[in-house]
Protein backbone atom coordinates (compact mmCIF):
# COMPACT_ATOMS: atom_id res chain seq x y z
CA UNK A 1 -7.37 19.19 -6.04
CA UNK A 2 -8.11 20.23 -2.56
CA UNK A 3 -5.68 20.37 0.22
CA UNK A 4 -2.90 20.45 -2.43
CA UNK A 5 -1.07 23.44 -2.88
CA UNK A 6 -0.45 24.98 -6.62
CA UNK A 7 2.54 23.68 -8.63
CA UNK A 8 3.07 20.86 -5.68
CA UNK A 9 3.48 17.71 -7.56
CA UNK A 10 1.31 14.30 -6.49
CA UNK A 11 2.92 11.39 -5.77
CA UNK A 12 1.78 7.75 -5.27
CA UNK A 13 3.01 4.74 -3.32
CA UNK A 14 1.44 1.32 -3.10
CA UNK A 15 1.55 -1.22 -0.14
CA UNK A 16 0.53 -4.71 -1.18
CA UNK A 17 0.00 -8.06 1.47
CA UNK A 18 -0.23 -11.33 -0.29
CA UNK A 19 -1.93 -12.82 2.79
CA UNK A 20 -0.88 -16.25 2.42
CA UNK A 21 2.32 -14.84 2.87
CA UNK A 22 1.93 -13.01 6.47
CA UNK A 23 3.87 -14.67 9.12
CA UNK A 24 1.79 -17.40 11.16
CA UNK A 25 0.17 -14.91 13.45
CA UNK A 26 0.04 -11.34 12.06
CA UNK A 27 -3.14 -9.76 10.75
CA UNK A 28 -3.38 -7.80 7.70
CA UNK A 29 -3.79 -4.62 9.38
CA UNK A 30 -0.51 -4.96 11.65
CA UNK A 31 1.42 -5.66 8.51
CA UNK A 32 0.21 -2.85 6.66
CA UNK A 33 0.09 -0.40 9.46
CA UNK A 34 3.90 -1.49 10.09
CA UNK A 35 4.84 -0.95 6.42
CA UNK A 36 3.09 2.72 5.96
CA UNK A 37 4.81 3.66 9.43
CA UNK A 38 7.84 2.45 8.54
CA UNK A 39 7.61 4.84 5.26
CA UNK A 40 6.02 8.07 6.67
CA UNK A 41 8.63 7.86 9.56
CA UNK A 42 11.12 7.86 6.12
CA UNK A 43 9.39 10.48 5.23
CA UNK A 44 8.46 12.82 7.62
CA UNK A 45 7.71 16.37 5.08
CA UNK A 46 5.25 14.48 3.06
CA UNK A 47 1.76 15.74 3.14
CA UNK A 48 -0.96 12.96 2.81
CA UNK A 49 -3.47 14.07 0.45
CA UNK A 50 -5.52 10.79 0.30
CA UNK A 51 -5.53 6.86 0.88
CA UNK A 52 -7.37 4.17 -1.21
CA UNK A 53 -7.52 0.55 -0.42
CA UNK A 54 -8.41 -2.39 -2.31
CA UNK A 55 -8.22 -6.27 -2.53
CA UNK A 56 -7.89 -8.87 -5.57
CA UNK A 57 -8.65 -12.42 -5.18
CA UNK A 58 -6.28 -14.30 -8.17
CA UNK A 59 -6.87 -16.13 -9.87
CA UNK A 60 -10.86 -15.20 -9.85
CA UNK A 61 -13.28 -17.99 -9.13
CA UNK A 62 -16.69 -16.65 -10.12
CA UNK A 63 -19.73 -17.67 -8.54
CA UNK A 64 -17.62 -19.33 -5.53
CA UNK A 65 -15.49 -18.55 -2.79
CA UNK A 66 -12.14 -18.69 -3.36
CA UNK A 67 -9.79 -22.10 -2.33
CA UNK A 68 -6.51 -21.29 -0.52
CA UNK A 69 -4.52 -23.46 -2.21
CA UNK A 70 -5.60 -22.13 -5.76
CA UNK A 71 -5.70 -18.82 -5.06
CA UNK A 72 -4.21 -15.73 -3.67
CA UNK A 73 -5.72 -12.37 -1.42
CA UNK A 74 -3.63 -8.99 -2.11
CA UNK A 75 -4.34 -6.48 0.03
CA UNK A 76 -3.57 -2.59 -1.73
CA UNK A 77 -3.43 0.19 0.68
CA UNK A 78 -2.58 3.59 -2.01
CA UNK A 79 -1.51 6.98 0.01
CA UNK A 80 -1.59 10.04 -2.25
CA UNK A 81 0.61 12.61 -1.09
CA UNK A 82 3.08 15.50 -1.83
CA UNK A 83 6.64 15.61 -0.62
CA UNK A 84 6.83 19.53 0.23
CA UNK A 85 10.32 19.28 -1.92
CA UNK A 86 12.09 16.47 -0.65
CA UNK A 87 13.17 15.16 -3.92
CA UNK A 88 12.49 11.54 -2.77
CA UNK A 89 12.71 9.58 -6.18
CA UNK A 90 12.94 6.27 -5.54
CA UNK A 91 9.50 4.98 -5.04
CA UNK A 92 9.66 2.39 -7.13
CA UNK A 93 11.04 -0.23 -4.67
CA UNK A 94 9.28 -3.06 -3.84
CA UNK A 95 6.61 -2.45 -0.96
CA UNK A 96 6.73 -5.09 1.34
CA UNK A 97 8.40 -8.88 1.67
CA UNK A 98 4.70 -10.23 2.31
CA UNK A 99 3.96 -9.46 -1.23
């Protein structure tokens, strides 16, 4: 893959927003820039390889737009990165408390 070096090993960690559940207020974008800051300042050797982002409407309504109080908007920001031999393991914790 390019910009990763030989033998490093690729790690993932997913940031969700359930945006019913931002504070009165905050946008989307404050939230999630808040949460990835808050973890690359936790992690300051990781190399960022790349970011995806994505959004599911539940439960899907086709043909319509979606009601608020039937349905949810998640927000998924992915960063793709290598840790340069930190050892950080424990990636598995729940993202954020607007999910």
């Amino acid at each position: 893959m390019i910009g990763v070096e030989a033998g490093a090993v690729m790690k993932v960690k997913i940031f969700e927003i359930t945006l019913h559940k931002l504070p009165s207020g905050k946008s989307p974008a404050t939230a999630l820039e808040e949460l990835i800051n808050e973890f690359l300042s936790q992690h300051p050797d990781l190399q960022l390889v790349a970011t995806h982002m994505s959004t599911l409407v539940t439960p899907a309504e086709p043909n319509a737009m979606p009601r608020t109080e039937e349905s949810s908007i998640i927000i998924f920001c992915t960063l793709f990165y290598t840790d340069n031999g930190t050892g950080d393991t424990a990636l598995c914790k729940p993202s954020s408390s607007f999910a």
